[in-house]
Protein backbone atom coordinates (compact mmCIF):
# COMPACT_ATOMS: atom_id res chain seq x y z
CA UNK A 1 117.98 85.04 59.45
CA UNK A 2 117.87 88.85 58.75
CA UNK A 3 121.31 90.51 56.93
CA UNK A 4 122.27 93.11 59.90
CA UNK A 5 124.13 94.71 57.50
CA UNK A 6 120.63 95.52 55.18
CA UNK A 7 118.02 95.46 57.69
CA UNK A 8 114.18 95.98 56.12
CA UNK A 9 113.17 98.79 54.99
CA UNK A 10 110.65 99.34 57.93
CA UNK A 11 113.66 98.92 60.52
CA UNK A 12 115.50 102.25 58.65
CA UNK A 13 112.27 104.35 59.23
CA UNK A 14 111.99 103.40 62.65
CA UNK A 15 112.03 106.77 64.84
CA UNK A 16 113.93 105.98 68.28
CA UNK A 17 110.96 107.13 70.92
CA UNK A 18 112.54 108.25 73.70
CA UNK A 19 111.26 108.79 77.01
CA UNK A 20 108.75 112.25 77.46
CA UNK A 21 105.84 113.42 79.33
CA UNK A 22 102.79 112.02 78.22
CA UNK A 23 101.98 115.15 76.22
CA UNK A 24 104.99 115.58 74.64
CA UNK A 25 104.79 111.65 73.39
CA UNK A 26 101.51 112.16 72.08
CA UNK A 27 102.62 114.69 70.07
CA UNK A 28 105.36 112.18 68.80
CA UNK A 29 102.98 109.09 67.97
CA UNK A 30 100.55 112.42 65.65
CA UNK A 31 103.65 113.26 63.64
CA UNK A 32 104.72 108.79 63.47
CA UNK A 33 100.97 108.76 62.28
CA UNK A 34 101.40 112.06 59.39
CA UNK A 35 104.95 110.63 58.11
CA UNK A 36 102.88 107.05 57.61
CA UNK A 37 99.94 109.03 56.00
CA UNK A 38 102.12 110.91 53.09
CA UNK A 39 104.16 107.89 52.68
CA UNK A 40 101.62 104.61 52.71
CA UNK A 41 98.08 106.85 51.61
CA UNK A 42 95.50 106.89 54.70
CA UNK A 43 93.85 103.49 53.74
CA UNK A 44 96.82 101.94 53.97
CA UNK A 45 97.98 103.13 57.45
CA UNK A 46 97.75 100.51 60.33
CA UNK A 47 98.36 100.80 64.28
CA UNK A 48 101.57 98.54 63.29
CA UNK A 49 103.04 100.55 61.09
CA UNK A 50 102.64 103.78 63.49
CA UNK A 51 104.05 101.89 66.15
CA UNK A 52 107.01 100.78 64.09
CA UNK A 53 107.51 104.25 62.66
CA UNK A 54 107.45 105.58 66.04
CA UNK A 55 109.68 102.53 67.76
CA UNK A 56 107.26 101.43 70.31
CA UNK A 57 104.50 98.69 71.10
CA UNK A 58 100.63 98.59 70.05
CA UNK A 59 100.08 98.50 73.45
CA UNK A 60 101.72 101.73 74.10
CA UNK A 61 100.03 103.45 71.09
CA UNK A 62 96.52 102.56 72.65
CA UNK A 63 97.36 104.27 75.99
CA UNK A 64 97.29 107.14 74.29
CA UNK A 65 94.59 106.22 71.03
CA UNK A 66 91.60 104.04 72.06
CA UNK A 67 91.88 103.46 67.70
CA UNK A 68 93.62 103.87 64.90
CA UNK A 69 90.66 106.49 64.00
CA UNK A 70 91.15 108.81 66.86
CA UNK A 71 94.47 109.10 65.42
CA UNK A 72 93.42 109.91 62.17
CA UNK A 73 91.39 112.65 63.64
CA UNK A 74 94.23 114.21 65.89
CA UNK A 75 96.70 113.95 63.03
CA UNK A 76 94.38 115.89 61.24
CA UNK A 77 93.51 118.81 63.44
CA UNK A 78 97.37 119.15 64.27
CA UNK A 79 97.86 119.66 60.12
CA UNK A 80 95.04 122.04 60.12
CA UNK A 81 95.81 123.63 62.88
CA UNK A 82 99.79 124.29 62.30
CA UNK A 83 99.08 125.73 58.60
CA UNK A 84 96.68 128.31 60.67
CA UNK A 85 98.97 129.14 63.34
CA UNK A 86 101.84 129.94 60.92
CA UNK A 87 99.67 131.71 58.82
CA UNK A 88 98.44 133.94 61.76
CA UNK A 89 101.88 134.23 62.75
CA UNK A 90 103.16 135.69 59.80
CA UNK A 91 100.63 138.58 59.99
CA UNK A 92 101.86 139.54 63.40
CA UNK A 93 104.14 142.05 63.33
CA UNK A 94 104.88 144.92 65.25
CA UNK A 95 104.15 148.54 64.05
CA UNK A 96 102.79 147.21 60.67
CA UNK A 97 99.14 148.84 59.40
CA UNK A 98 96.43 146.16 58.77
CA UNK A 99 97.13 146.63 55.31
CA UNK A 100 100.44 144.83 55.62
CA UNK A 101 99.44 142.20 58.12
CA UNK A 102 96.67 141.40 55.30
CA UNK A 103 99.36 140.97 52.64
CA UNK A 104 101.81 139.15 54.62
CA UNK A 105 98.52 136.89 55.59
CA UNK A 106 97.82 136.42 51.74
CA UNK A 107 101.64 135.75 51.09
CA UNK A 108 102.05 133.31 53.85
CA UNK A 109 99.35 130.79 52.79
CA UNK A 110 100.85 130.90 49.24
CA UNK A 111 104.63 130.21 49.84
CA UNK A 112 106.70 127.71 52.38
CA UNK A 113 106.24 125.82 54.35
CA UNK A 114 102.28 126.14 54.10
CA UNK A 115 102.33 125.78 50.19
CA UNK A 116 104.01 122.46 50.63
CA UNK A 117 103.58 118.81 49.01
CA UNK A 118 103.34 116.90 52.06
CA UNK A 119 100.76 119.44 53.55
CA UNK A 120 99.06 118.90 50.09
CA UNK A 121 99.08 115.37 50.43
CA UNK A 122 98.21 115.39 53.86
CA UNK A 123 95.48 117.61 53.17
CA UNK A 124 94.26 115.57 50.19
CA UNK A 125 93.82 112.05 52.48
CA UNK A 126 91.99 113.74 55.50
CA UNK A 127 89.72 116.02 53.37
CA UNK A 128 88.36 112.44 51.62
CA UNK A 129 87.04 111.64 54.65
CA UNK A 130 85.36 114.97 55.68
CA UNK A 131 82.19 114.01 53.66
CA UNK A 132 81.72 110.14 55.54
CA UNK A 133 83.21 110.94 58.96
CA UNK A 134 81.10 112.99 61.38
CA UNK A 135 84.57 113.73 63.87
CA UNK A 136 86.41 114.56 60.66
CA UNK A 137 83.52 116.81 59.75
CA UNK A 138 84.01 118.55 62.75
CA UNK A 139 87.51 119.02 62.74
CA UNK A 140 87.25 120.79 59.57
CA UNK A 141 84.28 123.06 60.60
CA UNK A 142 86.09 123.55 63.59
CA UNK A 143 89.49 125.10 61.63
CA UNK A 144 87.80 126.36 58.62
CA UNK A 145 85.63 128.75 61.21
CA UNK A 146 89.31 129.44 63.05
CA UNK A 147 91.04 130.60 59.73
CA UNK A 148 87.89 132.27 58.34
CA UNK A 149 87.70 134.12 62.04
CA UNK A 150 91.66 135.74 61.63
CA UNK A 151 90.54 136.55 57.81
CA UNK A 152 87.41 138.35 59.08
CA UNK A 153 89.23 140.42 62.36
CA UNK A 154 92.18 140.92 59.28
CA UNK A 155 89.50 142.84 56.51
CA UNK A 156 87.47 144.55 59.86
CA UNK A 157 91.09 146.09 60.87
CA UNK A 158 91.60 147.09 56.86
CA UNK A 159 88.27 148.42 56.78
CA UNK A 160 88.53 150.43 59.83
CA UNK A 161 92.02 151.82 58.69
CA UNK A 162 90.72 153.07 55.34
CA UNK A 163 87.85 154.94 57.27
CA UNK A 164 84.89 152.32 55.75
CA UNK A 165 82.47 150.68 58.04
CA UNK A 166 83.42 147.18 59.19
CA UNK A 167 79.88 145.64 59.74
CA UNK A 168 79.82 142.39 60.35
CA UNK A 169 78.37 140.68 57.66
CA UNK A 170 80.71 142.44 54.99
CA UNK A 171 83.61 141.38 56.79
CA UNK A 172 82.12 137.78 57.08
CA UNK A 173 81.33 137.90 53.14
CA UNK A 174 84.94 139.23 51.91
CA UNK A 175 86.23 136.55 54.36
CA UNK A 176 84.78 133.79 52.42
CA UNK A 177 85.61 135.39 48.80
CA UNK A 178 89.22 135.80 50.10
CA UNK A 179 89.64 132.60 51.62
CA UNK A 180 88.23 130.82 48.67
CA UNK A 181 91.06 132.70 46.85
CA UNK A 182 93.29 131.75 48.57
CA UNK A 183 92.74 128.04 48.54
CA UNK A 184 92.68 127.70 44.63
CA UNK A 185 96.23 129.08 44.21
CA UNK A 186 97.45 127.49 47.36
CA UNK A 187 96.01 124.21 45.39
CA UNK A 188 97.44 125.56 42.18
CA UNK A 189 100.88 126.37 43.28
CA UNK A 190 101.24 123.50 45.39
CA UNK A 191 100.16 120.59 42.50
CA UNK A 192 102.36 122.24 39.99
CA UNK A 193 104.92 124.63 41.97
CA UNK A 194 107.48 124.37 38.39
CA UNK A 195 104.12 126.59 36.58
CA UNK A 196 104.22 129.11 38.88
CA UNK A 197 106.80 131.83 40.35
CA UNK A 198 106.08 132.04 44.08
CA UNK A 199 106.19 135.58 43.81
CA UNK A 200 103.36 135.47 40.53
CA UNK A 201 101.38 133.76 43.05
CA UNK A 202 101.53 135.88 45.94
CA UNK A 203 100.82 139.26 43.38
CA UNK A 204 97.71 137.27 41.89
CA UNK A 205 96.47 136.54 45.64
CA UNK A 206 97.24 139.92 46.47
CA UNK A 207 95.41 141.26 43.73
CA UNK A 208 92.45 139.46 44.00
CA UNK A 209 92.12 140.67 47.48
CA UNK A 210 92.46 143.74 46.59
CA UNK A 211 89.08 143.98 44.28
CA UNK A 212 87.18 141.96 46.29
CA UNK A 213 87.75 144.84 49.27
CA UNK A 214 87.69 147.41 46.44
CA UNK A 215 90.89 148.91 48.42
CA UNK A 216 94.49 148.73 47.60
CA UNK A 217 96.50 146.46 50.22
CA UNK A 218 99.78 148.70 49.84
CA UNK A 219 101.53 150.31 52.79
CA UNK A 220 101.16 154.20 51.93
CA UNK A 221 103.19 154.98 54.88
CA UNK A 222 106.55 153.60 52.88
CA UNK A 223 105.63 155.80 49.62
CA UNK A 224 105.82 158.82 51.48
């Protein structure tokens, strides 16, 4: 019989599921499903460990998941879609120029909580499966486009600000420089965060945006 007073290890990491609208508890069984992916490795996942992490049946899980797959797949277009929304959210701010919402853009994707180990780990499982999963592929088109979208509105408003033309396909071109920029040092920074100063990483993505637009990102109004 089972020590109550040292219960397994998979009893201690049992979430207690309460009772929620059926959105709301989907939403809890996608974050039962990341917590199993940065801790087991996505191979390694099964429906039974979700449902213990999340303290409910199998049963219950595939009301909700017709597999263990789907899960996968939702679990990785709520990662990919949370780094983008606080991303985009950290470039909104009231009164600023574009030149600023551009920066804070840049910074955003290269400090906390997006430059993060578990999003790094997270990231590192789902994108192995991008290449031999057509619904994975999809998710990542599908986010990749939404990021590079904010990115390209972002360098049309800087363009348009410093009194250049913001045709299209420039904007869609300095888009994909920047955001390719951007992912190396979020990479970087995140693997090895003791090499790097957060704010050495920000100033190198800052300044690499910079010469790609061939404009400087600084807020002129504050020098004045």
């Amino acid at each position: 019989m089972p020590d109550a007073t040292n219960p397994p290890a998979s009893v201690l990491t049992r979430r207690t599921f309460r009772r929620a609208p059926g959105d709301e508890r989907r939403q809890d069984l996608i974050r039962a499903t990341l917590d199993c992916v940065t801790e087991m490795g996505l191979h390694a996942v099964t429906v039974r460990e979700i449902a213990l992490r999340a303290g409910v049946t199998n049963g219950l899980i595939r009301h909700y998941f017709d597999s263990k797959d789907r899960m996968v797949q939702e679990a990785y277009r709520a990662t990919m879609g949370e780094m983008t929304t606080l991303v985009k959210a950290a470039s909104i701010i009231a009164g600023a120029t574009a030149r600023e919402r551009l920066r804070r853009f840049v910074a955003a994707n290269l400090g906390a909580p997006v430059a993060d180990i578990k999003r790094l780990t997270l990231w590192a499982s789902f994108i192995s499966m991008v290449h031999v999963d057509a619904a994975m592929a999809a998710i990542h088109r599908e986010h990749y486009l939404a990021f590079r979208r904010e990115l390209e509105a972002l360098v049309g408003e800087v363009f348009v600000e410093a009194g250049l033309p913001a045709r299209k396909a420039n904007c869609r071109r300095a888009a994909i420089k920047i955001n390719a920029v951007i992912d190396g040092l979020w990479l970087e920074g995140t693997l090895a965060p003791e090499m790097f100063a957060k704010k050495d990483l920000v100033a190198m993505g800052i300044e690499a945006v910079e010469s790609i637009l061939g404009l400087s990102l600084r807020d002129f109004r504050k020098e004045k």
